[in-house]
Protein backbone atom coordinates (compact mmCIF):
# COMPACT_ATOMS: atom_id res chain seq x y z
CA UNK A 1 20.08 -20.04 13.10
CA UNK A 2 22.75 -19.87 15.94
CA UNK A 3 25.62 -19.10 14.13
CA UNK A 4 28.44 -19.23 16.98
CA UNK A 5 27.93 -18.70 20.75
CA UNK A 6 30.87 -16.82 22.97
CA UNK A 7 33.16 -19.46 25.42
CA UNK A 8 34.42 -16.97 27.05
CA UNK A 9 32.54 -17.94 29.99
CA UNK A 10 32.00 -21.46 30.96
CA UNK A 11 29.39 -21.53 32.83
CA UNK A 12 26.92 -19.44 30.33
CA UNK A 13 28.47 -22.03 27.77
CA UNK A 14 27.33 -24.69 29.89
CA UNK A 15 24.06 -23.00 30.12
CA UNK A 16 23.47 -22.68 26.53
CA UNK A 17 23.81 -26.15 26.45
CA UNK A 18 21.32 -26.91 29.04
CA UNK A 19 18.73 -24.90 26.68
CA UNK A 20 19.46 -26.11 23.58
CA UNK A 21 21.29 -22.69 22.57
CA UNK A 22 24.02 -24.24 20.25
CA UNK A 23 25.64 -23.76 17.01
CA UNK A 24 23.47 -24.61 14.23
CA UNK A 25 20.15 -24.73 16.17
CA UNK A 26 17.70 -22.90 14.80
CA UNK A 27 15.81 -20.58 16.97
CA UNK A 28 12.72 -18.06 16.37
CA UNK A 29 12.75 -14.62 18.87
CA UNK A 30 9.03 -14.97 20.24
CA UNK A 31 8.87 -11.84 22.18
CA UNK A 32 10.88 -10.01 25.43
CA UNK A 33 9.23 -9.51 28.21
CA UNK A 34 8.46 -5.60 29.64
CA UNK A 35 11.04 -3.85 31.54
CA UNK A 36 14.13 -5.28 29.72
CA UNK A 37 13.21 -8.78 31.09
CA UNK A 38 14.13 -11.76 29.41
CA UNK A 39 13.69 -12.75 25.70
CA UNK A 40 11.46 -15.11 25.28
CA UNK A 41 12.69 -18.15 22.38
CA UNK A 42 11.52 -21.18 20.69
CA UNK A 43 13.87 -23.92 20.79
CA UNK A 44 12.15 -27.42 19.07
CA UNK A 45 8.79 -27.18 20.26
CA UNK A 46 10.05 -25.72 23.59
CA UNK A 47 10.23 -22.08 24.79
CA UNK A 48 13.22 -20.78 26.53
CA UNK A 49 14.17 -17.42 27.97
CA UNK A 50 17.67 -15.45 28.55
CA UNK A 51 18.52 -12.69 29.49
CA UNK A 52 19.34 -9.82 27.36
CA UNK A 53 22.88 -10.12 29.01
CA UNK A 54 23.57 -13.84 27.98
CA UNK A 55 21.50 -12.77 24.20
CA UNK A 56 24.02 -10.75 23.54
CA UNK A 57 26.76 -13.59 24.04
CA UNK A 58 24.73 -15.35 20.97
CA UNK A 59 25.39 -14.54 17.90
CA UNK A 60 22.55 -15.86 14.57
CA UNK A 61 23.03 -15.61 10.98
CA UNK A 62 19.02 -15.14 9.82
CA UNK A 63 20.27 -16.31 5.99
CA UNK A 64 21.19 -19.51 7.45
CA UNK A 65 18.07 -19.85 9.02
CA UNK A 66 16.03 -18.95 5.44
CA UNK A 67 18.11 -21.88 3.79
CA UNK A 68 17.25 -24.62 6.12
CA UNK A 69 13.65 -24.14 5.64
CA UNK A 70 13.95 -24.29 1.64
């Protein structure tokens, strides 16, 4: 579960938005791709991918996540 997500830049905030990467979403790590490439998400039914860069910008509380599905 997204937790909080840094505004210190807007247009990675704005970015976030655009894939669904917002407070209180929940999200499931699918796998990163070789080489350091990007992290692969599921977002909804959707997969989305960042970079480890902007990942690291997003910050997820995994207890949050384990109540929502109780």
């Amino acid at each position: 579960m997204v937790q909080r997500v840094s505004d210190e830049d807007a247009d990675l905030l704005r970015h976030f938005k655009s894939l669904g990467v917002m407070p209180g979403t929940a999200i499931e790590f699918v796998y990163q791709e070789p080489f350091e490439g990007p992290l692969v998400l599921r977002i909804g039914g959707k997969l989305v991918r960042i970079t480890p860069q902007a990942a690291r910008e997003v910050f997820v509380d995994p207890a949050l996540a384990a109540e929502a599905q109780q």
